[in-house]
Protein backbone atom coordinates (compact mmCIF):
# COMPACT_ATOMS: atom_id res chain seq x y z
CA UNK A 1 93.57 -12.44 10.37
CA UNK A 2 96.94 -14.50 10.93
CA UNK A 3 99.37 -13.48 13.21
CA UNK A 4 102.79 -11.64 11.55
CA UNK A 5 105.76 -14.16 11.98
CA UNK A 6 107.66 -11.98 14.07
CA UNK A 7 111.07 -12.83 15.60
CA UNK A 8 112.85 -11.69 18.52
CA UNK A 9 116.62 -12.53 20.32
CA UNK A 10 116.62 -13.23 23.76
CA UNK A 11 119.23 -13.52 26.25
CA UNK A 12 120.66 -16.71 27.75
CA UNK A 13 118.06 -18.81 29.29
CA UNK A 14 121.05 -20.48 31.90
CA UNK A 15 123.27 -17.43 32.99
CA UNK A 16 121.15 -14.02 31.82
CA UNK A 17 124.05 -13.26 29.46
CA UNK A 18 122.77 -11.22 25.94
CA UNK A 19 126.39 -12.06 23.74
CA UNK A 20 126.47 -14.42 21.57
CA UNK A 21 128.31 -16.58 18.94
CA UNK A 22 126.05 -17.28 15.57
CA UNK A 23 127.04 -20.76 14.66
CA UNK A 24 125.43 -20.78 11.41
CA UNK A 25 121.63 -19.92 10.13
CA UNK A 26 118.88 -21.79 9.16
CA UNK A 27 115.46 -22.10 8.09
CA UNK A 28 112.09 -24.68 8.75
CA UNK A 29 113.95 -27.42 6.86
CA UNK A 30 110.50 -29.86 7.78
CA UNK A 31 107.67 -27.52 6.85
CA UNK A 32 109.01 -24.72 4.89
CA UNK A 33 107.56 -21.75 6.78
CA UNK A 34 109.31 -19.14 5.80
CA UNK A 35 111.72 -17.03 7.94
CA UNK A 36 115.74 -17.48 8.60
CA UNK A 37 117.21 -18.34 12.38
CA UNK A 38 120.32 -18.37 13.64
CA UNK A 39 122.10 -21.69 16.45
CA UNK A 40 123.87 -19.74 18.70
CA UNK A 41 125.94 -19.99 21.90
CA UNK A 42 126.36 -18.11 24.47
CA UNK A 43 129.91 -16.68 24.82
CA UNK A 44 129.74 -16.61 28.71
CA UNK A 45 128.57 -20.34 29.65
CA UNK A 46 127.99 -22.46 26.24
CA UNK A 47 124.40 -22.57 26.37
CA UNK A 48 122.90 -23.04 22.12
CA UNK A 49 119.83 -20.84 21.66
CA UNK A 50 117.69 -20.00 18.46
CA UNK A 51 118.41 -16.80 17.87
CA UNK A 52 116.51 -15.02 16.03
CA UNK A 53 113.59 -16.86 16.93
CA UNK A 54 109.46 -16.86 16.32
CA UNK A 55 108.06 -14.99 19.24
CA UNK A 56 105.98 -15.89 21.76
CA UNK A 57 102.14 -14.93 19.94
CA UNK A 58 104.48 -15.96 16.73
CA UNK A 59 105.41 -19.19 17.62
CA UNK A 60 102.26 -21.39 17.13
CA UNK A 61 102.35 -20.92 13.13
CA UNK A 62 104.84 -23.07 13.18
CA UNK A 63 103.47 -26.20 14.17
CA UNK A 64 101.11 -27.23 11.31
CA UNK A 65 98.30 -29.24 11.49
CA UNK A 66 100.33 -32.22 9.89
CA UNK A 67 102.73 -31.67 12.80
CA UNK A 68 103.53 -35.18 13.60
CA UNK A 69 103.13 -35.35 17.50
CA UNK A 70 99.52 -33.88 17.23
CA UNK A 71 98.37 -36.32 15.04
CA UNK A 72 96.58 -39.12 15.62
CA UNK A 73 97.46 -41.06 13.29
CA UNK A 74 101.14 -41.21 13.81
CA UNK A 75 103.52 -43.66 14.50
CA UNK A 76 103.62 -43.36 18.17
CA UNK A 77 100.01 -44.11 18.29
CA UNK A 78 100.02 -47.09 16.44
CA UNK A 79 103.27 -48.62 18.27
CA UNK A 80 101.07 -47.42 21.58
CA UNK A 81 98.02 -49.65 20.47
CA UNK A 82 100.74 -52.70 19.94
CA UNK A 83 102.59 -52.04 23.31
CA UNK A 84 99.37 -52.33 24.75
CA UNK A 85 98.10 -55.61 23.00
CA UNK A 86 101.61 -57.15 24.06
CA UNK A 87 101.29 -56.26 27.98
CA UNK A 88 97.48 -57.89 27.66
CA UNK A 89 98.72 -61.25 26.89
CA UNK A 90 98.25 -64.14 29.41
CA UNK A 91 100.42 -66.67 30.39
CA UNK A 92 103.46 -67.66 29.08
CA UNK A 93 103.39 -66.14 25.99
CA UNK A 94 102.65 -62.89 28.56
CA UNK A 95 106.17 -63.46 29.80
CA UNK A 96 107.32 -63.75 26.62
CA UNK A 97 106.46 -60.97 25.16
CA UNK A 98 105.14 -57.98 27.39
CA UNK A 99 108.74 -57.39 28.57
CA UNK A 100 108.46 -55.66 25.12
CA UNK A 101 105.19 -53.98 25.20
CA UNK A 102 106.79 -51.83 28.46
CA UNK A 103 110.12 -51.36 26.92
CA UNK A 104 109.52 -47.67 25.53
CA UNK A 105 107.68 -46.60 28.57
CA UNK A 106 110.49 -47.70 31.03
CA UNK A 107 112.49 -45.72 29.13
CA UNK A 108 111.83 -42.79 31.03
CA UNK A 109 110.02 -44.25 33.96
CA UNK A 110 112.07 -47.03 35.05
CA UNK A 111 110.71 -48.90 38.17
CA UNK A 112 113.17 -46.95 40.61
CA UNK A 113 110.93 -43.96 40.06
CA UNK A 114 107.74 -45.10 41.12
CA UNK A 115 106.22 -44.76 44.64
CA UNK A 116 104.43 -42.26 46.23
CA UNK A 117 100.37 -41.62 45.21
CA UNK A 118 101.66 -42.48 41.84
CA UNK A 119 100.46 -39.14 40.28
CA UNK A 120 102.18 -38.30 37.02
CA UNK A 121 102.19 -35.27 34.94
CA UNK A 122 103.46 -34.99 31.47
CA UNK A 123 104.39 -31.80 30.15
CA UNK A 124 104.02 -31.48 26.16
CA UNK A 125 101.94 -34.93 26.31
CA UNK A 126 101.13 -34.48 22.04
CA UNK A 127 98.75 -37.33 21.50
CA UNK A 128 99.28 -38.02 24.67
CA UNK A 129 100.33 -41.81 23.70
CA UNK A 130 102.93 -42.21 27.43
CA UNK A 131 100.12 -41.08 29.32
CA UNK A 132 98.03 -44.11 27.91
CA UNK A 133 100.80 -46.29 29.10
CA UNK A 134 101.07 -44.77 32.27
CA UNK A 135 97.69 -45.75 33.25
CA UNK A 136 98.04 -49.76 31.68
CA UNK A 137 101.16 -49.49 34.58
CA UNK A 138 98.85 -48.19 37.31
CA UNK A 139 100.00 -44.56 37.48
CA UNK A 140 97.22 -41.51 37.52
CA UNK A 141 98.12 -39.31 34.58
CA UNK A 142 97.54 -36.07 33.76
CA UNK A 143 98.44 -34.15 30.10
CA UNK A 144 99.22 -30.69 29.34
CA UNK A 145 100.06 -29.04 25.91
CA UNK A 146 99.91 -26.10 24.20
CA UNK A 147 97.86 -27.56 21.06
CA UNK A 148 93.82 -27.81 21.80
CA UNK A 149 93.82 -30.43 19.42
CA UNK A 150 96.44 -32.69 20.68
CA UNK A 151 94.86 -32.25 24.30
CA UNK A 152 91.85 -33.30 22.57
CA UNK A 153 92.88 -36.48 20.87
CA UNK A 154 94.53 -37.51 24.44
CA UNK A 155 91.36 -37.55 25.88
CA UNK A 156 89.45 -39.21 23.14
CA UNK A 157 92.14 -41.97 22.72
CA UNK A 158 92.91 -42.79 26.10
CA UNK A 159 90.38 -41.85 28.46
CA UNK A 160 92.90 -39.08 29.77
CA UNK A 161 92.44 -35.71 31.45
CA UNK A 162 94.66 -32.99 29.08
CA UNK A 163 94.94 -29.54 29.83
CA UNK A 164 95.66 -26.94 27.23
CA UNK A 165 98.22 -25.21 28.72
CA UNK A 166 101.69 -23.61 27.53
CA UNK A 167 103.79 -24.96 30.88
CA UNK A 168 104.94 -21.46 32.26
CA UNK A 169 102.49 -21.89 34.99
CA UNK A 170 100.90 -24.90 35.94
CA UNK A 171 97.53 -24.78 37.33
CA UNK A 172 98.73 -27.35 40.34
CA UNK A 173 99.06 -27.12 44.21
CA UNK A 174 102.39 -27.67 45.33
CA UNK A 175 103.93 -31.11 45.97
CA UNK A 176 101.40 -32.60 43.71
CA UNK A 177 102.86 -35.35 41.58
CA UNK A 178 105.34 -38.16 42.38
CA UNK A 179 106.64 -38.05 38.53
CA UNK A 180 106.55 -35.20 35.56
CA UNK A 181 107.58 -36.02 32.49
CA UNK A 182 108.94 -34.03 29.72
CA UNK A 183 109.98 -35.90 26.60
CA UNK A 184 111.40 -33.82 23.43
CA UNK A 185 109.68 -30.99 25.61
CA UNK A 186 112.53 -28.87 26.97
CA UNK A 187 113.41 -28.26 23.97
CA UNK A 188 110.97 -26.59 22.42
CA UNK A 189 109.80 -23.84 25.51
CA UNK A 190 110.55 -20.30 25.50
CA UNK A 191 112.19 -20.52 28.60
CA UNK A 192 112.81 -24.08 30.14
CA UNK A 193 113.98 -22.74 33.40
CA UNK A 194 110.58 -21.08 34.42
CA UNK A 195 108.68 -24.24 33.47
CA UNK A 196 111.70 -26.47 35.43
CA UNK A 197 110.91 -24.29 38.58
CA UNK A 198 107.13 -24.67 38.30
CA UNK A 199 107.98 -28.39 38.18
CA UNK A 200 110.44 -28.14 40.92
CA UNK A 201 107.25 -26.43 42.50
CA UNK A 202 104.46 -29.57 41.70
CA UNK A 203 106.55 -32.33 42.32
CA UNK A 204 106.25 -34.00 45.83
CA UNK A 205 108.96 -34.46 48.32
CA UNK A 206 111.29 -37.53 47.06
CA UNK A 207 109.63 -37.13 43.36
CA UNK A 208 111.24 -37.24 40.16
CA UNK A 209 111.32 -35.50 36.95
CA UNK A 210 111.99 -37.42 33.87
CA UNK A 211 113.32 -35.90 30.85
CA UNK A 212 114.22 -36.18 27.04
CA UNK A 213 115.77 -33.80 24.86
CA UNK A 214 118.34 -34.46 21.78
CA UNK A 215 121.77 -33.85 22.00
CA UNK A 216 123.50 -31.21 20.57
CA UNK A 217 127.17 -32.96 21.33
CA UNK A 218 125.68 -36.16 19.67
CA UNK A 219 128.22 -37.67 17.05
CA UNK A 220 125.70 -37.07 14.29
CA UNK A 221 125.60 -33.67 15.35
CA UNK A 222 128.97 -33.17 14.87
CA UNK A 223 129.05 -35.10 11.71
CA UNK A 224 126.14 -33.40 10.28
CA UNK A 225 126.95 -29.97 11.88
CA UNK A 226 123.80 -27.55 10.23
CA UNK A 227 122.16 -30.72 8.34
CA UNK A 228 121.64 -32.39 11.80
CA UNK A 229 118.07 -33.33 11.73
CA UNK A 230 117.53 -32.65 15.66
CA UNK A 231 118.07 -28.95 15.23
CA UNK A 232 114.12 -28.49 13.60
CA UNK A 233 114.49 -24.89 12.88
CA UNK A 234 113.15 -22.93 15.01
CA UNK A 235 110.38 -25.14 16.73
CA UNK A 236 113.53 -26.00 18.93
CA UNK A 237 114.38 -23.23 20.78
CA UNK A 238 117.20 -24.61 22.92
CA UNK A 239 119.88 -27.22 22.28
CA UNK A 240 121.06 -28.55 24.87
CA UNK A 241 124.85 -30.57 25.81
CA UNK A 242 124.86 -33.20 28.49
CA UNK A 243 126.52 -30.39 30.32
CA UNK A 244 124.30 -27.66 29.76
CA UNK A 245 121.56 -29.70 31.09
CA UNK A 246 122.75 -30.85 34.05
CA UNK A 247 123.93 -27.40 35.24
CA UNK A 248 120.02 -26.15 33.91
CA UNK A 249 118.62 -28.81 36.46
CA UNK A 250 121.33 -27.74 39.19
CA UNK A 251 120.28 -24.34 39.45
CA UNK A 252 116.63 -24.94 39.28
CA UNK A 253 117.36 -27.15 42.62
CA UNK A 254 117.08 -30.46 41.51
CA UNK A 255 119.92 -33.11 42.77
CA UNK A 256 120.99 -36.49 42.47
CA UNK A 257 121.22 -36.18 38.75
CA UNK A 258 121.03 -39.37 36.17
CA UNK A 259 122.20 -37.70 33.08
CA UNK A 260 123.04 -40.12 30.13
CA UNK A 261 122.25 -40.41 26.37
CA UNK A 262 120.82 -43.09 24.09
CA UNK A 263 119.00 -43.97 20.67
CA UNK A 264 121.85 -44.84 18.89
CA UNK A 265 121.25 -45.40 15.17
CA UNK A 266 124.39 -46.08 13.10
CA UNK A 267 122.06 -45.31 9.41
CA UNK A 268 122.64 -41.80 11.04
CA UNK A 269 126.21 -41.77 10.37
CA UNK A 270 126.48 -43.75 7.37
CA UNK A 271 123.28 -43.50 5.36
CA UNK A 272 122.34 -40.51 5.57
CA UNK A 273 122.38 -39.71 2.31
CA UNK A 274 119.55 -42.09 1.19
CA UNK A 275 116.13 -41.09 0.74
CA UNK A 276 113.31 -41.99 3.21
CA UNK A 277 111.26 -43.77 0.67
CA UNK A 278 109.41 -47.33 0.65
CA UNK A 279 111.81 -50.38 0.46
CA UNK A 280 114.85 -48.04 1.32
CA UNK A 281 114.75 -49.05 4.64
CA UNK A 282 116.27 -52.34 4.58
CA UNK A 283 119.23 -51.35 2.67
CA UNK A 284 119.47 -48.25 5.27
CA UNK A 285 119.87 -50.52 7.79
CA UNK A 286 122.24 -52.75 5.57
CA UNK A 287 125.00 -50.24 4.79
CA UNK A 288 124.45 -48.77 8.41
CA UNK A 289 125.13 -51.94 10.30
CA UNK A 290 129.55 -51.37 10.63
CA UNK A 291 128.60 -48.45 12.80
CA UNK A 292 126.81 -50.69 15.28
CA UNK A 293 130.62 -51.42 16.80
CA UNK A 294 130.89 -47.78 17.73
CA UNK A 295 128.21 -48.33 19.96
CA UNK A 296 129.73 -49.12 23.71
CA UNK A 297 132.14 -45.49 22.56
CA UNK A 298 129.40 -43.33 21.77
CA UNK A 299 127.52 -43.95 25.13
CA UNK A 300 130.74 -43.48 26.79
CA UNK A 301 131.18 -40.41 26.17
CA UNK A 302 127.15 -39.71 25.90
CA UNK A 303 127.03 -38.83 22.45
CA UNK A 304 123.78 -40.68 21.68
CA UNK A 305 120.99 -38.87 19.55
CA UNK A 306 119.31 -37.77 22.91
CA UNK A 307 119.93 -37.35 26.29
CA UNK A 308 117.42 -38.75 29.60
CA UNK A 309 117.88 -37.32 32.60
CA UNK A 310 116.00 -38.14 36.02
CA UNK A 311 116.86 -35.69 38.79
């Protein structure tokens, strides 16, 4: 028997507060399970929240089998097993070209964040294709997600230990990791600040977390408004502003805060309107090009497509 799709609202996940603003409602624009949610912000310190959103026992109908980031044969994967080939080359073609091959894993672990026993934990690991990459670079990583059979693909791919696990309680001793990731995880958790404390909790003295969420003050946000892909009604629970982020992190205890945004892509802004078909692409990135000289403005003012902090 399937579970109802119930929905609930829930008070602020930053300040507590239960009044809110509806900025406009929307439905599962990617999947098409059924069911209407509201963006809204909280009219006491900003924070954007799904409300009404799937509940708790509700909330795992909406991540399909298809769902890309459990699937092994996704894009990720594939770019993993090429990242992979480029940091095995000798010599110097090696120096050539693995600078590449490491380029989306320093990303979010640059080389100022290692040190320590060089444990790392990442939270919502999907396929589980950074942990594979972490252990190429020498780190000992460990996976947890909610989906069994993401968990299991991470182990059957890349030799990784994944825990099923839904990140409101670890299963870790304190001070046990030098480095815990969460990439487009934040997002997508009930309630971010009980999984930020367990992490506060796990992570060793002088550690770092390492995160990636989109960004709700992103210029194609505010182009787009309620078309804005990065919204992914109601899978993302929270939408966060560089400055709701940082004061989420704050509170939680973490300090000396790198808070910035990147991933700009100008077809965003100007080509949005095409369809994502086969030998689209190249004109998408043709009519898009002009918006590469806003570039150097929209990191500025951080109003890339997502937002990496380290704190």
């Amino acid at each position: 028997m399937s579970t109802p799709l119930t929905t609930e609202w829930v008070s602020c996940d930053l300040c507590g507060a239960s009044e809110w603003e509806t900025l406009f409602v929307g439905r599962d624009r990617r999947y098409g399970v059924p069911g209407e949610f509201g963006v809204t912000r909280c009219r006491y310190c900003g924070h954007l929240q799904t409300n009404p959103r799937p509940t708790r026992e509700a909330l795992p109908a909406y991540y399909p089998e298809t769902y890309e980031s459990h699937d092994a044969t996704c894009h990720r994967v594939r770019h993993t097993y090429r990242d992979l080939a480029l940091l095995r080359i000798k010599g110097v073609l090696g120096w050539l070209f693995r600078p590449f091959g490491a380029l989306r894993f320093r990303r979010l672990v640059p080389v100022w964040v290692e040190g320590g026993n060089r444990r790392m934990l990442e939270i919502g690991c999907g396929t589980g294709w950074l942990c594979g990459l972490a252990a190429f670079f020498g780190w000992r990583p460990v996976g947890v997600d909610i989906s069994l059979r993401a968990c299991q693909q991470t182990c059957r791919l890349w030799g990784v230990t994944s825990l099923c696990h839904d990140g409101a309680f670890l299963p870790f001793r304190d001070n046990t990791f030098q480095l815990v990731v969460l990439r487009h995880t934040l997002e997508h958790l009930p309630s971010p600040r009980t999984t930020l404390q367990e992490v506060f909790r796990v992570l060793q003295p002088g550690g770092w977390v390492a995160i990636e969420v989109p960004n709700a003050a992103s210029l194609g946000c505010q182009v787009f408004g309620a078309r804005w892909d990065s919204w992914e009604l109601p899978r993302h629970l929270h939408h966060f502003t560089p400055q709701t982020l940082q004061r989420l992190l704050e509170q939680v205890g973490f300090a000396n805060l790198r808070i910035g945004s990147a991933q700009w892509k100008p077809f965003v802004l100007t080509t949005h309107w095409l369809p994502r078909r086969p030998g689209v692409g190249f004109l998408r990135g043709l009519l898009g090009a002009p918006a590469w000289l806003l570039f150097p403005w929209v990191l500025a003012r951080r109003q890339g497509e997502v937002l990496r902090a380290w704190g």
